[in-house]
PDB file of N, CA and C in Angstrom:
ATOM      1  N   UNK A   1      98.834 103.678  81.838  1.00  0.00           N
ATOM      2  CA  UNK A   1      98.479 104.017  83.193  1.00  0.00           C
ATOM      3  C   UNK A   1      99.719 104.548  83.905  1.00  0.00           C
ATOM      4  N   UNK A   2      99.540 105.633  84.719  1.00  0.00           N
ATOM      5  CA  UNK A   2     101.206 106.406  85.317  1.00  0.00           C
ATOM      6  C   UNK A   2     101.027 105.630  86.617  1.00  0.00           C
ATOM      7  N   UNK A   3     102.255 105.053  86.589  1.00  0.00           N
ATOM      8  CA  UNK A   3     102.668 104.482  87.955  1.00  0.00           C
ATOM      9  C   UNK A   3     103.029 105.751  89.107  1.00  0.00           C
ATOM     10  N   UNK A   4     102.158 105.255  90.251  1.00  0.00           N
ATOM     11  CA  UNK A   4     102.593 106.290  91.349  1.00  0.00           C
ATOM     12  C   UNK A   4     103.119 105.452  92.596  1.00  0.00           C
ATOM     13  N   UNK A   5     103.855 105.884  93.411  1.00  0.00           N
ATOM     14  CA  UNK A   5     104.530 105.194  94.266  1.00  0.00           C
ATOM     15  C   UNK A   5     103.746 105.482  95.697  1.00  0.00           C
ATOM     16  N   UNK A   6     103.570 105.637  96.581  1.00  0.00           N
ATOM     17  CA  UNK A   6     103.157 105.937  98.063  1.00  0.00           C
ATOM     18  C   UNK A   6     103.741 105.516  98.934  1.00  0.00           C
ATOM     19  N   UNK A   7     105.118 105.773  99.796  1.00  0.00           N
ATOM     20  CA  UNK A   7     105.371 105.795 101.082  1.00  0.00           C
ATOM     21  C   UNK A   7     104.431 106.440 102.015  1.00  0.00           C
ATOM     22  N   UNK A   8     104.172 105.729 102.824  1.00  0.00           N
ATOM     23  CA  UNK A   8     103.168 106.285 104.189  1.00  0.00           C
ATOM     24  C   UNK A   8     103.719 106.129 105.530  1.00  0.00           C
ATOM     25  N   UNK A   9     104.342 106.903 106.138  1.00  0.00           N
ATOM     26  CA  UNK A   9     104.996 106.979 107.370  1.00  0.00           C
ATOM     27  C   UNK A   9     104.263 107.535 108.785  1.00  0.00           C
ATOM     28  N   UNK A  10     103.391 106.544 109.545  1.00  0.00           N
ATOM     29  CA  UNK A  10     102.768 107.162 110.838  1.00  0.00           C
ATOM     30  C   UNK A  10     103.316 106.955 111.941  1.00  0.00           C
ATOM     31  N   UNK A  11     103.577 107.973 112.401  1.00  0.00           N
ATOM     32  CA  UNK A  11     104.463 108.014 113.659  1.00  0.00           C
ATOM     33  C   UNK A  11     104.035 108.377 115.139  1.00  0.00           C
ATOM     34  N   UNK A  12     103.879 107.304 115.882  1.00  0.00           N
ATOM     35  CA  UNK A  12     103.209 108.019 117.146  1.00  0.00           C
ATOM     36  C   UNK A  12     104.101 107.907 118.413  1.00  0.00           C
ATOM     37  N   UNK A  13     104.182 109.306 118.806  1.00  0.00           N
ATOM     38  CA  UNK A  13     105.314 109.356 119.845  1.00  0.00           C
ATOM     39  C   UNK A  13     104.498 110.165 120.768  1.00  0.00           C
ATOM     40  N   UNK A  14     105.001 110.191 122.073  1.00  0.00           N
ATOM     41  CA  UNK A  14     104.749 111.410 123.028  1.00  0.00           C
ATOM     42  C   UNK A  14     104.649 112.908 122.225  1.00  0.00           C
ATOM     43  N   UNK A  15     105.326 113.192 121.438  1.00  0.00           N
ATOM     44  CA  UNK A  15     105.825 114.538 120.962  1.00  0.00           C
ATOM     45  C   UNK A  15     104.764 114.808 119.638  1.00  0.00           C
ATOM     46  N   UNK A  16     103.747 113.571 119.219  1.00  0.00           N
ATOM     47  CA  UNK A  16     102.994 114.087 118.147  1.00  0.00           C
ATOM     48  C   UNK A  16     102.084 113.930 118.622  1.00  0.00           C
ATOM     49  N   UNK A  17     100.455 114.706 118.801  1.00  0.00           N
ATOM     50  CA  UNK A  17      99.162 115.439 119.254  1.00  0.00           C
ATOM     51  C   UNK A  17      98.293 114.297 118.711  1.00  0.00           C
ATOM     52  N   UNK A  18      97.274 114.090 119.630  1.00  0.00           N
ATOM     53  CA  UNK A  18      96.325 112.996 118.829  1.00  0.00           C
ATOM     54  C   UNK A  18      95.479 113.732 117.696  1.00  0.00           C
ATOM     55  N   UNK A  19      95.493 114.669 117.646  1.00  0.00           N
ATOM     56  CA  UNK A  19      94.808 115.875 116.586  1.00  0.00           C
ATOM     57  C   UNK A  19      95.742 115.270 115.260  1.00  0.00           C
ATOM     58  N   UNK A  20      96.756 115.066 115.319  1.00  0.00           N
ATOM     59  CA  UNK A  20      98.042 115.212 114.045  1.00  0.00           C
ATOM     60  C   UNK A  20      97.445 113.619 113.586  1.00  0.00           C
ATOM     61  N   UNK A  21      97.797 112.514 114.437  1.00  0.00           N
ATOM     62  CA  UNK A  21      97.404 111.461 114.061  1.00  0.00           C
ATOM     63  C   UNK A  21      96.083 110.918 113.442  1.00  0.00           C
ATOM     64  N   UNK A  22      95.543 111.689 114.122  1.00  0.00           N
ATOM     65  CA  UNK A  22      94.184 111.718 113.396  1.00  0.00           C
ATOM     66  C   UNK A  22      94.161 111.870 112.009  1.00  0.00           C
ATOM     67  N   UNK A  23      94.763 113.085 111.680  1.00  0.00           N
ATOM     68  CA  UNK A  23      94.774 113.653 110.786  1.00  0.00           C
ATOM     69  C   UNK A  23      95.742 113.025 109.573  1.00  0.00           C
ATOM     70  N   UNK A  24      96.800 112.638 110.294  1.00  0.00           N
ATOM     71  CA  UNK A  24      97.305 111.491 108.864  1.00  0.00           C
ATOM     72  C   UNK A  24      96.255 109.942 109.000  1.00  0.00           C
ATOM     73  N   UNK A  25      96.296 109.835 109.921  1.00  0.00           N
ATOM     74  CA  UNK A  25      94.867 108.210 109.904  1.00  0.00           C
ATOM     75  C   UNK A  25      94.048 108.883 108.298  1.00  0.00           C
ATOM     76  N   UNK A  26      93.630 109.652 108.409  1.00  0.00           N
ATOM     77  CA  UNK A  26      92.489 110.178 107.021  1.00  0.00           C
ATOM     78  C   UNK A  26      93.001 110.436 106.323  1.00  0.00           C
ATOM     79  N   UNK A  27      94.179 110.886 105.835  1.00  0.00           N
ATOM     80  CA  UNK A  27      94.892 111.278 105.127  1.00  0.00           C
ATOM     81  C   UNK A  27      95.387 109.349 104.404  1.00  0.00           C
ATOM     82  N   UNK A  28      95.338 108.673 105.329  1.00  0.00           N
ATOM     83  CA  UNK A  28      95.890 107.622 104.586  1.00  0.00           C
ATOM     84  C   UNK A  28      94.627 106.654 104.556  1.00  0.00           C
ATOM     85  N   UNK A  29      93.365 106.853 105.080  1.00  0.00           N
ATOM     86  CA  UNK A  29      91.996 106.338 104.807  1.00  0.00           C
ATOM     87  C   UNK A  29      91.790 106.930 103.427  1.00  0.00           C
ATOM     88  N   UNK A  30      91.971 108.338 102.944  1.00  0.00           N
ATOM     89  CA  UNK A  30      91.279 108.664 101.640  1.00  0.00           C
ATOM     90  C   UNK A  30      92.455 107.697 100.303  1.00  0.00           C
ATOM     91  N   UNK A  31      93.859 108.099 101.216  1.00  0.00           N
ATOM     92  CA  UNK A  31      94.735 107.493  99.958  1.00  0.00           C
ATOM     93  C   UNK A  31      94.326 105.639  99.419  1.00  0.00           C
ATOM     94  N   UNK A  32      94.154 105.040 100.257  1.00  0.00           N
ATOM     95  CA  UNK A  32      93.936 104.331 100.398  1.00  0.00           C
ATOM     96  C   UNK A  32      92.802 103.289  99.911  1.00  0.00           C
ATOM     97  N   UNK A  33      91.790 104.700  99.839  1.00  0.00           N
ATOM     98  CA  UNK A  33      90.311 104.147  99.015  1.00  0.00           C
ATOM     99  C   UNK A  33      90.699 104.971  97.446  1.00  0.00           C
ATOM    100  N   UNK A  34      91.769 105.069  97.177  1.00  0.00           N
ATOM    101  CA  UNK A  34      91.635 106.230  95.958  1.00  0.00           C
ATOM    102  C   UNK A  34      91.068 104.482  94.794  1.00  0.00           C
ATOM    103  N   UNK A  35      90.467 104.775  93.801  1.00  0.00           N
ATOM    104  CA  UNK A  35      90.629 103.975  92.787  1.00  0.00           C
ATOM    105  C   UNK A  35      91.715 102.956  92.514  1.00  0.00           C
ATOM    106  N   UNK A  36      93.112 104.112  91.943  1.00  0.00           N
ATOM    107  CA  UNK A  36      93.951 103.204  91.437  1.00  0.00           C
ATOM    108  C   UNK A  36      94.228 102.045  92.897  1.00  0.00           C
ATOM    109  N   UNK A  37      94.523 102.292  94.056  1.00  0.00           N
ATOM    110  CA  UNK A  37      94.814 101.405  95.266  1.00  0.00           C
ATOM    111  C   UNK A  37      93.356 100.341  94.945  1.00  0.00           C
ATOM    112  N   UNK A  38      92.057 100.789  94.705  1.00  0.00           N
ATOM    113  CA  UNK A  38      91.179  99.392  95.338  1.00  0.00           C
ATOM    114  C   UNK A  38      91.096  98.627  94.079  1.00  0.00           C
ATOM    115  N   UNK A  39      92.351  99.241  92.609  1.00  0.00           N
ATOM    116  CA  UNK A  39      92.314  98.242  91.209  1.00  0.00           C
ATOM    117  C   UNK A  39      93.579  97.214  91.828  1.00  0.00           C
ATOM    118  N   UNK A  40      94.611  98.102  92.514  1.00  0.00           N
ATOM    119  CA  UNK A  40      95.841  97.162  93.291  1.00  0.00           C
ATOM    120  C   UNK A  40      95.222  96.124  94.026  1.00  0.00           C
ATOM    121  N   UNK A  41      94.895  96.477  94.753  1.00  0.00           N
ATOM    122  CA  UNK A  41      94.026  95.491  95.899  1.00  0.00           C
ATOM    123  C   UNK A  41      93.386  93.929  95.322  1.00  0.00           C
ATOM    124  N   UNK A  42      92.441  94.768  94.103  1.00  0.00           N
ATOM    125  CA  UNK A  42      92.125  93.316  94.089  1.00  0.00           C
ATOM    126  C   UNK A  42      92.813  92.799  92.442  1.00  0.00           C
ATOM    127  N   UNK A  43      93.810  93.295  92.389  1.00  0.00           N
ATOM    128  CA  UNK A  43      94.986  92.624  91.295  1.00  0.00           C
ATOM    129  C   UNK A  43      96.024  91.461  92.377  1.00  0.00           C
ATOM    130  N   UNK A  44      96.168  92.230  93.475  1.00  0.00           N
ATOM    131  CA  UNK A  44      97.033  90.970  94.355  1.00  0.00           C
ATOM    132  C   UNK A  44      96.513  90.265  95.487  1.00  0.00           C
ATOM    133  N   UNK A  45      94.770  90.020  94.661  1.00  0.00           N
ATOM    134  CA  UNK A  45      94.119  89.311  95.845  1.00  0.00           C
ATOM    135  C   UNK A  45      93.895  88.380  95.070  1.00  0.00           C
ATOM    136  N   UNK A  46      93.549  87.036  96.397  1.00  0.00           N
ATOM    137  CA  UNK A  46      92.956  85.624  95.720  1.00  0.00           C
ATOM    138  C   UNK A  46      92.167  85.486  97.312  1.00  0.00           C
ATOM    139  N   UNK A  47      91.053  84.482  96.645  1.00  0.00           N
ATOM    140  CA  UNK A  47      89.986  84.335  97.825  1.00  0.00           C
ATOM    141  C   UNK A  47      89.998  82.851  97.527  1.00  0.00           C
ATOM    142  N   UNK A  48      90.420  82.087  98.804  1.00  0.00           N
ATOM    143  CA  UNK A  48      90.361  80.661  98.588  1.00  0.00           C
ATOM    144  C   UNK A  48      89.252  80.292  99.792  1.00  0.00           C
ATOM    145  N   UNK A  49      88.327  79.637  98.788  1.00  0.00           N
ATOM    146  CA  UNK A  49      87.217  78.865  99.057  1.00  0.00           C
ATOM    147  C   UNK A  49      87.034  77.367  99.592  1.00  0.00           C
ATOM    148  N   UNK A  50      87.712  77.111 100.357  1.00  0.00           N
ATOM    149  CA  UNK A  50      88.054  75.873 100.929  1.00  0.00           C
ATOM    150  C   UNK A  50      89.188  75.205  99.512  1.00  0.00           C
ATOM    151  N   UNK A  51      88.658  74.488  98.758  1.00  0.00           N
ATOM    152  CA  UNK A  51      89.877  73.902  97.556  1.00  0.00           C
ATOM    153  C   UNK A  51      89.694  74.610  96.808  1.00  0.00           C
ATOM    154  N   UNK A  52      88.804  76.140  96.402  1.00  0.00           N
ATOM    155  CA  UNK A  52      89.006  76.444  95.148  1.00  0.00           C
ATOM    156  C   UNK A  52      90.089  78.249  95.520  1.00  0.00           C
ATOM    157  N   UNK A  53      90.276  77.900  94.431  1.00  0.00           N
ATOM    158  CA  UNK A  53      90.960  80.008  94.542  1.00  0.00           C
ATOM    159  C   UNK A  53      90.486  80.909  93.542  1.00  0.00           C
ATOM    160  N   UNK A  54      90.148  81.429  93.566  1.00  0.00           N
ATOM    161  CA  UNK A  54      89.150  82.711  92.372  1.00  0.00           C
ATOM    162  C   UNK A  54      90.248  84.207  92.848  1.00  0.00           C
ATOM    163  N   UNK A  55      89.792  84.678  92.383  1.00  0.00           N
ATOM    164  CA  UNK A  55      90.849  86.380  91.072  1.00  0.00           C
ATOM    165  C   UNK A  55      89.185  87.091  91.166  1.00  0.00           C
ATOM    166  N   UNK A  56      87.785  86.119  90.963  1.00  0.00           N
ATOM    167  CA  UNK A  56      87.057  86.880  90.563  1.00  0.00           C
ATOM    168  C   UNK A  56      86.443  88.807  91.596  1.00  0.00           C
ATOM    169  N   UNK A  57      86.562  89.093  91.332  1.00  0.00           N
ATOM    170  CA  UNK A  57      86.293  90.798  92.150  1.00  0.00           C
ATOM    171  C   UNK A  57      84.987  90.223  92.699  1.00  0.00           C
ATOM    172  N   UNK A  58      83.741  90.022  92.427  1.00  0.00           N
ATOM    173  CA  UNK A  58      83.044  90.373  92.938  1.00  0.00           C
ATOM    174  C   UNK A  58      82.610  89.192  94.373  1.00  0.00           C
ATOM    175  N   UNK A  59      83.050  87.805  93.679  1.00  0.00           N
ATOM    176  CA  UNK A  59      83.234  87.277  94.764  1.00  0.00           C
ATOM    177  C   UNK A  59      84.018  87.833  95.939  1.00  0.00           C
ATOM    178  N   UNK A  60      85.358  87.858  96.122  1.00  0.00           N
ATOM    179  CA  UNK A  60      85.955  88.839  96.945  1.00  0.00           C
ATOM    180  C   UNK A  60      85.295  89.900  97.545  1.00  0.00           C
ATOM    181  N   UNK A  61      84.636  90.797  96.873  1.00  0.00           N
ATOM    182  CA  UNK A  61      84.069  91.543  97.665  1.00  0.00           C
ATOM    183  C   UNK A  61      82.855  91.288  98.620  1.00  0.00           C
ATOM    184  N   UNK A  62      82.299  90.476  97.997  1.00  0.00           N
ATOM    185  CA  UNK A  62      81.083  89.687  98.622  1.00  0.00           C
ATOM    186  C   UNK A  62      81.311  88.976 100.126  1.00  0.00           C
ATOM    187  N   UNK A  63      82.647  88.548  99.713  1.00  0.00           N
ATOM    188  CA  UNK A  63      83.327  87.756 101.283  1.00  0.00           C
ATOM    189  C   UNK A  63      83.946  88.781 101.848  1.00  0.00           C
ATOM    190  N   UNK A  64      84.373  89.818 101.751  1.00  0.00           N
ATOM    191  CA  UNK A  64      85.053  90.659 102.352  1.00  0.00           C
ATOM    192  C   UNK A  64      83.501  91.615 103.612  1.00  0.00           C
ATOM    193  N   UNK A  65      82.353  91.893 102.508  1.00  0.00           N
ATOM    194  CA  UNK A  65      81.293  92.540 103.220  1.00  0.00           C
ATOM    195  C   UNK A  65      80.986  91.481 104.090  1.00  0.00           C
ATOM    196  N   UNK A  66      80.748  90.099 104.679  1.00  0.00           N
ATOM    197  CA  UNK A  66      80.281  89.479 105.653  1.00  0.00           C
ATOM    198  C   UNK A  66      81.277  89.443 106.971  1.00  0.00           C
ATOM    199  N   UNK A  67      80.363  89.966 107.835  1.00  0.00           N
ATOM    200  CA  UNK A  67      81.030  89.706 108.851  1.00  0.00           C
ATOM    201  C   UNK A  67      80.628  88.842 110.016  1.00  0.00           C
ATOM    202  N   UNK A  68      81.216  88.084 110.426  1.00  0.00           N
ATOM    203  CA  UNK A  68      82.287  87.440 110.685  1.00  0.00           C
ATOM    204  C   UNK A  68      82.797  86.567 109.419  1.00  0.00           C
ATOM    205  N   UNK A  69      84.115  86.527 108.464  1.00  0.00           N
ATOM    206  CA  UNK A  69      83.543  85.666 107.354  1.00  0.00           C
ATOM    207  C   UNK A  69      83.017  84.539 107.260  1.00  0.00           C
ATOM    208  N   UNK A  70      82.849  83.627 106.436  1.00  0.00           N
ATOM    209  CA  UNK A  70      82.474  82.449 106.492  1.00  0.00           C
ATOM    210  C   UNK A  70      83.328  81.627 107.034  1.00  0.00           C
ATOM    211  N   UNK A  71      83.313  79.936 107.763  1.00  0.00           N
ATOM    212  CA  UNK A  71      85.121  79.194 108.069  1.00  0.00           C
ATOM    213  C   UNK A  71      84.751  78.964 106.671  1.00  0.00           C
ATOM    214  N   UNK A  72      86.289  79.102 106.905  1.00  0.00           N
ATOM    215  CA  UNK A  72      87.398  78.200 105.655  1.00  0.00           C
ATOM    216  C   UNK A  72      87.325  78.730 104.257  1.00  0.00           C
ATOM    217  N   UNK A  73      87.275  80.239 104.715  1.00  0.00           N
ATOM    218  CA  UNK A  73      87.446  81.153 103.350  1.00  0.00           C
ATOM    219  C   UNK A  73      88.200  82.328 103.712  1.00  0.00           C
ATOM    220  N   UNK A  74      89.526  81.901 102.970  1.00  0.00           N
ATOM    221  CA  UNK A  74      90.715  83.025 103.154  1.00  0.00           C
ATOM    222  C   UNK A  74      90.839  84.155 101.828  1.00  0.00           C
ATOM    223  N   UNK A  75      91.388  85.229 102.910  1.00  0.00           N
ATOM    224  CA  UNK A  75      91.540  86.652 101.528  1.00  0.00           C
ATOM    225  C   UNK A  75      93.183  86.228 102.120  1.00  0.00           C
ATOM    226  N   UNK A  76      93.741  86.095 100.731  1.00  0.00           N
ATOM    227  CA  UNK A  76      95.212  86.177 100.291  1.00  0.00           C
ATOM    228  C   UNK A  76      95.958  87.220  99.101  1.00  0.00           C
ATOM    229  N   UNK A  77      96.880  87.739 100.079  1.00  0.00           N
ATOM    230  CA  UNK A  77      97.546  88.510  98.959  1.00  0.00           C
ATOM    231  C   UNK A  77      98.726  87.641  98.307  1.00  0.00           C
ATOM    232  N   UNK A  78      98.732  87.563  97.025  1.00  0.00           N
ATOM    233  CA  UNK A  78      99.826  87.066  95.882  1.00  0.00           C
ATOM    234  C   UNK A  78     100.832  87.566  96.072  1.00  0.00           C
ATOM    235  N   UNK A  79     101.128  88.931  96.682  1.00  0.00           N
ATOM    236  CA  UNK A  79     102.496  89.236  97.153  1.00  0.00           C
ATOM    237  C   UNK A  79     102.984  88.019  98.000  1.00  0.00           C
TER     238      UNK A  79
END
């Protein structure tokens, strides 16, 4: 698998157009949903279930789609 790196730098000043910002906002919405990022994502996630902690993906995602989440179920990154 080729390792790719991504610095993402958004900068909002008087001097940059809400048109520009916009435009990196999506620019870092598409990078962001690319594949390799949502295999990262849930490689340095853990979902703790009151005492338990699961790795498993689909749980995670399952708690991630409810909103408001459930109490006493945290998304943790392993970083």
């Amino acid at each position: 698998m080729a390792t790719n790196n991504f610095f993402v730098l958004l900068c909002c000043s008087p001097y940059v157009s809400a048109v520009t910002v916009e435009q990196e906002r999506l620019a870092l919405a598409r990078l962001l949903s690319t594949p390799l990022m949502k295999e990262r994502f849930f490689q340095a996630t853990e979902l703790v279930d009151r005492n338990h902690i699961t790795n498993n993906r689909a749980r995670i995602k399952e708690e991630l789609s409810k909103r408001p989440m459930r109490s006493f179920r945290f998304v943790i990154n392993k970083n």
